[in-house]
C-alpha atoms as a PDB file:
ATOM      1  CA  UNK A   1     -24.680  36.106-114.001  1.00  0.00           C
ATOM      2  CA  UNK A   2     -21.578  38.244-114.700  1.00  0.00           C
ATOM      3  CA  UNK A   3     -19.277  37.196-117.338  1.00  0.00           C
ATOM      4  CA  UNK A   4     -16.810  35.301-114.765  1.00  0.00           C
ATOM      5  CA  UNK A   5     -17.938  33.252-112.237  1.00  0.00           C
ATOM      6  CA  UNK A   6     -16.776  30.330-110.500  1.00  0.00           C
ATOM      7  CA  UNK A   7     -18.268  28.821-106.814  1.00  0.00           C
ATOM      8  CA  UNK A   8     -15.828  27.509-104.221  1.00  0.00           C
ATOM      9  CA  UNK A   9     -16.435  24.432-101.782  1.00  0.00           C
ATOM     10  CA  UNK A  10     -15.071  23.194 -98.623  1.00  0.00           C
ATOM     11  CA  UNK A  11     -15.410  19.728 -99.140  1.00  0.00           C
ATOM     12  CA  UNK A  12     -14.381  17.842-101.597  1.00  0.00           C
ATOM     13  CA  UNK A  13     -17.139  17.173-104.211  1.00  0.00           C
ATOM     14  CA  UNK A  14     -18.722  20.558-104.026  1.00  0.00           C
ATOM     15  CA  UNK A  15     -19.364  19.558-100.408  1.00  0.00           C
ATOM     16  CA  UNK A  16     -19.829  21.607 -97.253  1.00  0.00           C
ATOM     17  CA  UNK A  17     -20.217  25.327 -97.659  1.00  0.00           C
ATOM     18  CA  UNK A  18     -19.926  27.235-100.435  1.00  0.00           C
ATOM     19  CA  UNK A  19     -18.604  31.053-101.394  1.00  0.00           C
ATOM     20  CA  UNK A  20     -19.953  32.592-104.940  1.00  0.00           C
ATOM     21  CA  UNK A  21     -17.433  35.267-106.657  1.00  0.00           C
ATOM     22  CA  UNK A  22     -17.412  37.159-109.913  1.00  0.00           C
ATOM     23  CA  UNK A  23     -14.064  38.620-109.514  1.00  0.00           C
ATOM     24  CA  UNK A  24     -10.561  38.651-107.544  1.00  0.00           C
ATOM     25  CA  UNK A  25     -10.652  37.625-104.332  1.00  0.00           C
ATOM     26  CA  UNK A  26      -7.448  37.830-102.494  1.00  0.00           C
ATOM     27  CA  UNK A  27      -8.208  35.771 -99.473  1.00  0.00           C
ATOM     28  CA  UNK A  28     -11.470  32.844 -99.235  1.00  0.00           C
ATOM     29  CA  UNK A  29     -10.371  32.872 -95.477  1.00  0.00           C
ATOM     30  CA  UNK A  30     -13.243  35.378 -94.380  1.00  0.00           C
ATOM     31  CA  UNK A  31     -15.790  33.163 -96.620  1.00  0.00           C
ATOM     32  CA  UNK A  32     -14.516  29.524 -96.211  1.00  0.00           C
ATOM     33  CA  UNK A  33     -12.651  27.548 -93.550  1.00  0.00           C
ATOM     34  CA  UNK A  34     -10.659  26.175 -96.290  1.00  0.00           C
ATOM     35  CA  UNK A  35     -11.888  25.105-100.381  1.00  0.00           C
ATOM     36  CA  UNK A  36     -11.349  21.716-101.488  1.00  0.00           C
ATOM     37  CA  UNK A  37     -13.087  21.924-105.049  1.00  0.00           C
ATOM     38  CA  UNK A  38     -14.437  24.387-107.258  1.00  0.00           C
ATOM     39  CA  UNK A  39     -17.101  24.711-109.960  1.00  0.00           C
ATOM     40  CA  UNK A  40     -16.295  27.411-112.876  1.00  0.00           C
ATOM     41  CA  UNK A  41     -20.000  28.235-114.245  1.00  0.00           C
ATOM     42  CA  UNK A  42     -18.148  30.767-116.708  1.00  0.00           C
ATOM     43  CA  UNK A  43     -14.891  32.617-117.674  1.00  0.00           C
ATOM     44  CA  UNK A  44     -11.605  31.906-116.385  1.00  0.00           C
ATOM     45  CA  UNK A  45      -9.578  31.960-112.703  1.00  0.00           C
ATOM     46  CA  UNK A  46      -6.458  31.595-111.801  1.00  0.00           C
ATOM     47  CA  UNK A  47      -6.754  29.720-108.167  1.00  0.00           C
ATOM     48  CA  UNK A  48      -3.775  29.903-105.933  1.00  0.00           C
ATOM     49  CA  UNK A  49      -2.624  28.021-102.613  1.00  0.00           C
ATOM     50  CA  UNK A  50      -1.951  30.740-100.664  1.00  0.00           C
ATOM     51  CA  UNK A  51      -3.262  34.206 -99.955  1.00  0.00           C
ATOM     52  CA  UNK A  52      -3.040  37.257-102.029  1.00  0.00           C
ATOM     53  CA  UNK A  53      -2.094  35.673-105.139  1.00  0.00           C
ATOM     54  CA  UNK A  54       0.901  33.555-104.114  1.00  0.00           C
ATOM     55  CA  UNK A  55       1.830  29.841-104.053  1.00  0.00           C
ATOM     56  CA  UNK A  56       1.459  27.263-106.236  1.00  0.00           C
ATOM     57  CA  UNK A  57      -1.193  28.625-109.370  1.00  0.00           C
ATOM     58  CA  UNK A  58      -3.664  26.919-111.664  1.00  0.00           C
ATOM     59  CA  UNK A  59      -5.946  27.792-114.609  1.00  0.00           C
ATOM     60  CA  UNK A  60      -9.436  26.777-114.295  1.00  0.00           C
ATOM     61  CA  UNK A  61     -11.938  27.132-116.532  1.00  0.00           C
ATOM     62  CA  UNK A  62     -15.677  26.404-117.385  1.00  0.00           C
ATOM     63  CA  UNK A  63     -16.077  22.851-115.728  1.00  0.00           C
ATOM     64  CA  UNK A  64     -15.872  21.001-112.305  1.00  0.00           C
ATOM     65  CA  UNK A  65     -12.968  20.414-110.367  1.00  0.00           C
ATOM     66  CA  UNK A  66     -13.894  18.226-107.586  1.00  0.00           C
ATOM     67  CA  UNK A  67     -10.743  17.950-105.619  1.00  0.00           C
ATOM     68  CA  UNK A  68      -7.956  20.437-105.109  1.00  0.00           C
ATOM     69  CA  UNK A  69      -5.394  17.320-105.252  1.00  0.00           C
ATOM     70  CA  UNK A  70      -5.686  16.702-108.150  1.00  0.00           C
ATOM     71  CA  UNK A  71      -4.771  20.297-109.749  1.00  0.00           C
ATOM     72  CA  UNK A  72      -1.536  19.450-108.348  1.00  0.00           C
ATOM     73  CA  UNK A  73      -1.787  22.012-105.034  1.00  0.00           C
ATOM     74  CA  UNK A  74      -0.047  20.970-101.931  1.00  0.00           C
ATOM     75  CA  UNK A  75      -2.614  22.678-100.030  1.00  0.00           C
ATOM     76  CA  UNK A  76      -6.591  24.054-100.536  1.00  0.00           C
ATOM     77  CA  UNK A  77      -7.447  27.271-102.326  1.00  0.00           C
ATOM     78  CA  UNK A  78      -6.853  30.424-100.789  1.00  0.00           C
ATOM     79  CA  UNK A  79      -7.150  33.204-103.326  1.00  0.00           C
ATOM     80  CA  UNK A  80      -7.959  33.311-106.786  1.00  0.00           C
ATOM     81  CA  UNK A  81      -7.828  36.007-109.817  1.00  0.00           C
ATOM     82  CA  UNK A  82     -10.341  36.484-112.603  1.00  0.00           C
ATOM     83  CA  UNK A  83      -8.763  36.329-116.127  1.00  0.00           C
ATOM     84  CA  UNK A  84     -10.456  38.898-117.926  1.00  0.00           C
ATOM     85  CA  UNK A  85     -11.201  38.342-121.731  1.00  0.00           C
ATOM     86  CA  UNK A  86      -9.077  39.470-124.301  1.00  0.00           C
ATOM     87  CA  UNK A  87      -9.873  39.431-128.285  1.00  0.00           C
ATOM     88  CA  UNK A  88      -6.622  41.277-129.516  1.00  0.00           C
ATOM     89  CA  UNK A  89      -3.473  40.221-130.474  1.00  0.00           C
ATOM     90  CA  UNK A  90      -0.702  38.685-128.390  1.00  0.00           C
ATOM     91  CA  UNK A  91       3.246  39.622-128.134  1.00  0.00           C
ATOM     92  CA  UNK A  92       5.138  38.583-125.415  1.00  0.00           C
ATOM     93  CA  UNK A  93       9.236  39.341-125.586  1.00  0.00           C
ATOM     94  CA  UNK A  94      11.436  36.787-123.464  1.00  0.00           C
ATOM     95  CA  UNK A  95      14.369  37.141-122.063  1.00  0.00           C
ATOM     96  CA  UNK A  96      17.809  35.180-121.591  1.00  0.00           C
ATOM     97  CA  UNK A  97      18.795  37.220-118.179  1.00  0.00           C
ATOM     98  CA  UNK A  98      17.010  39.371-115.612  1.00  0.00           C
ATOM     99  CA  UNK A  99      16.486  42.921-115.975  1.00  0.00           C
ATOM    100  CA  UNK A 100      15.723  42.101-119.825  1.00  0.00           C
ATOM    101  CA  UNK A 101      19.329  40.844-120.663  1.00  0.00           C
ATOM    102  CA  UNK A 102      20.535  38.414-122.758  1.00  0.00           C
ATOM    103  CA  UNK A 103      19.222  37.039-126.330  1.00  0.00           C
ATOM    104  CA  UNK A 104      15.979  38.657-127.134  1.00  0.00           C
ATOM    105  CA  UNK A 105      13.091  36.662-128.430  1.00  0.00           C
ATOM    106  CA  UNK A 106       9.561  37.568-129.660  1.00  0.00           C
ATOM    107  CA  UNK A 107       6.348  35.422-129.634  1.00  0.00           C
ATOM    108  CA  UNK A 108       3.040  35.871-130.868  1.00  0.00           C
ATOM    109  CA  UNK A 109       1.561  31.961-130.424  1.00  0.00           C
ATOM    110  CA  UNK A 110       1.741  29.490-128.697  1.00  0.00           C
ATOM    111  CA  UNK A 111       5.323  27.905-128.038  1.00  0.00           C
ATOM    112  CA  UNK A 112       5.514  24.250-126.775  1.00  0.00           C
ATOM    113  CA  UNK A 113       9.856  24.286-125.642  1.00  0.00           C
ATOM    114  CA  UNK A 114      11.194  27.436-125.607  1.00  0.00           C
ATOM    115  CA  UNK A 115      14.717  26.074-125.318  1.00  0.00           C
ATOM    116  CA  UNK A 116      14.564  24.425-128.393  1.00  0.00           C
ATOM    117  CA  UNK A 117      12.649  26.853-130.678  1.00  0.00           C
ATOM    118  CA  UNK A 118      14.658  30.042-129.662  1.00  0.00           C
ATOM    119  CA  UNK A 119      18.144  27.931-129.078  1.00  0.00           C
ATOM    120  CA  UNK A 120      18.388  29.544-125.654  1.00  0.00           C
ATOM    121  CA  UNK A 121      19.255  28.154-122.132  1.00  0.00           C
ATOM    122  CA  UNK A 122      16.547  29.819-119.598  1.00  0.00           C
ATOM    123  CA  UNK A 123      14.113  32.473-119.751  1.00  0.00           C
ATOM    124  CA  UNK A 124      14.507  34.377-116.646  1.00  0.00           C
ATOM    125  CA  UNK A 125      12.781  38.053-117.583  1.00  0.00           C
ATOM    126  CA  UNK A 126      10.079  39.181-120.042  1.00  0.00           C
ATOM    127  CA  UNK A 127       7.705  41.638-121.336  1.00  0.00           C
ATOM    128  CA  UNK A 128       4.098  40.914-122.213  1.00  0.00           C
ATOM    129  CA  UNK A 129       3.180  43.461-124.496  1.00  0.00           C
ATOM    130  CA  UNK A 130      -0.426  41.872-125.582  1.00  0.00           C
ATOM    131  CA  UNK A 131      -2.278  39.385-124.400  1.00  0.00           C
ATOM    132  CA  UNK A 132      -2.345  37.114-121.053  1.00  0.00           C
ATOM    133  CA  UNK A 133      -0.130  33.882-120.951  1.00  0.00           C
ATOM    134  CA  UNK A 134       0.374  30.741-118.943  1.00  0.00           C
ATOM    135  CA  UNK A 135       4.372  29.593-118.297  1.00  0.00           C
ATOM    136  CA  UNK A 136       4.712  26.216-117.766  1.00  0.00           C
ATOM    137  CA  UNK A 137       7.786  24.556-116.535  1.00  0.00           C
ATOM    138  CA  UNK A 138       7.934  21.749-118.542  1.00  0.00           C
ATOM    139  CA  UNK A 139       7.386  21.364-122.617  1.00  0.00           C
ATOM    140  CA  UNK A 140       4.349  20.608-124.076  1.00  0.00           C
ATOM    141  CA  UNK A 141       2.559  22.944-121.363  1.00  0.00           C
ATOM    142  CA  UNK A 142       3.130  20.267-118.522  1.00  0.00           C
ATOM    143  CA  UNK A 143       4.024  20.842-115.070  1.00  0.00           C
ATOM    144  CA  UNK A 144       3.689  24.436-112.888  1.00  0.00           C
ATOM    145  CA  UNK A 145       2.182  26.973-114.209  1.00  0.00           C
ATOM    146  CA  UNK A 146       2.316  30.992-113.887  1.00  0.00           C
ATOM    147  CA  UNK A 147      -0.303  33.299-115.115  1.00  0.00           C
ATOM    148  CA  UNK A 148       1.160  36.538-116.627  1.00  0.00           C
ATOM    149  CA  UNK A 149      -0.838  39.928-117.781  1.00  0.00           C
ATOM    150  CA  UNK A 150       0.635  42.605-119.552  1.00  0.00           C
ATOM    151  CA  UNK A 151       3.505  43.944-118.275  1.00  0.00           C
ATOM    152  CA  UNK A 152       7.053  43.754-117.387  1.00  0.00           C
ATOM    153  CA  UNK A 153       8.923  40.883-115.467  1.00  0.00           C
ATOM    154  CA  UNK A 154      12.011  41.918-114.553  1.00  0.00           C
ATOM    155  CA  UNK A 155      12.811  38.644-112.423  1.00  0.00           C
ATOM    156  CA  UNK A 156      11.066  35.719-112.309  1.00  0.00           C
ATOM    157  CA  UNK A 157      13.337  34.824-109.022  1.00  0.00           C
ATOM    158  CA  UNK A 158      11.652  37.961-107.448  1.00  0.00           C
ATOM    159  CA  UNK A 159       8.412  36.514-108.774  1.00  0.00           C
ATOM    160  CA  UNK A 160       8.799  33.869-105.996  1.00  0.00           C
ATOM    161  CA  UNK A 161       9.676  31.261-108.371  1.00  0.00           C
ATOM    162  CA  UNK A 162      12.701  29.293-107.724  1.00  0.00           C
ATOM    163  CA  UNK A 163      15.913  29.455-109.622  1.00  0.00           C
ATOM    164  CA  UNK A 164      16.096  25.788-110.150  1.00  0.00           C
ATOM    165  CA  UNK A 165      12.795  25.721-112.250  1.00  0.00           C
ATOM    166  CA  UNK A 166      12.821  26.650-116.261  1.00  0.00           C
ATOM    167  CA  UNK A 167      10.835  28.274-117.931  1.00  0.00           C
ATOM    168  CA  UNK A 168      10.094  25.818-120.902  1.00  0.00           C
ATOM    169  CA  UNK A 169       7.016  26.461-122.961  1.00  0.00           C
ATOM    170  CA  UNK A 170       3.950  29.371-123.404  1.00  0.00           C
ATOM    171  CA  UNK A 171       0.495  29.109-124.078  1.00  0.00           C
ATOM    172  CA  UNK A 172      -1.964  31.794-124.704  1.00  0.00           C
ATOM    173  CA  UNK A 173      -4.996  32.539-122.805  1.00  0.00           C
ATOM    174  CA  UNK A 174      -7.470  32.326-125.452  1.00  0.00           C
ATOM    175  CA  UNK A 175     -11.086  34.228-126.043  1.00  0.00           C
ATOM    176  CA  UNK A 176     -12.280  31.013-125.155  1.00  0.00           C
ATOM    177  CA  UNK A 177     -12.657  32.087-121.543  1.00  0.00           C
END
């Protein structure tokens, strides 16, 4: 068994047929009418509700997750992205504005409101120097989520995230994977 691997269902309940995969898969379309659950046997995933990476996003890990409801996706899996392991250090650098503008902040754990630990209004750009990170919209890592690997993001509006949502807290992607 590689070191990531998760097994997708079309039913509910790890019903109906199944599709095995180690890595990214951009589209279950060609495998599965449509996934309604999902068993991670190891590592992590990011699953997604639409094709090639897109839509609404959430971190699974080693366990069962018998129904797509409730991960909080309007619709069944599409796609999904391995999260590979990482043991180093992490450094992300937010920023106030797009186009890295605005008050400059640095974080190298976790940070449950972002508004109220770097006094700032919205996080709308950032740089992820180390590391791989989950952005939540609401504190204490509740609400959506988007999975970020190192690099830069110059817009989360280009992102396909909507202006009216905040970024509000940051959690690592731990080892633990």
């Amino acid at each position: 068994m590689s070191c990531n691997y998760i097994i997708f269902y079309e039913e509910r309940n790890f019903q109906g047929r199944s599709h095995e995969c180690s890595n990214d898969c951009p589209e279950l379309s060609p495998y599965l009418n449509r996934c309604n659950s999902c068993r991670v046997e190891s590592g992590c995933f990011m699953v997604y509700d639409r094709p090639n990476f897109m839509g609404q996003q959430y971190f699974v890990r080693r366990g069962e997750y018998s129904d797509y409801h409730r991960m909080g996706m309007s619709d069944s899996i599409r796609s999904c992205r391995q999260i590979p392991q990482h043991r180093g250090s992490f450094r992300m650098r937010i920023y106030e504005r797009e186009n890295f503008s605005g008050q400059m902040s640095e974080l190298m754990d976790d940070c449950e409101n972002v508004q109220d630990r770097f006094c700032i209004a919205d996080m709308q750009s950032c740089n992820v120097v180390d590391g791989h990170w989950l952005l939540y919209e609401q504190p204490l890592f509740r609400g959506r989520m988007v999975y970020l690997r190192p690099g830069e993001y110059r817009s989360f509006r280009e992102m396909g995230m909507s202006s009216t949502i905040k970024i509000s807290s940051l959690r690592r992607i731990m080892d633990s994977c």
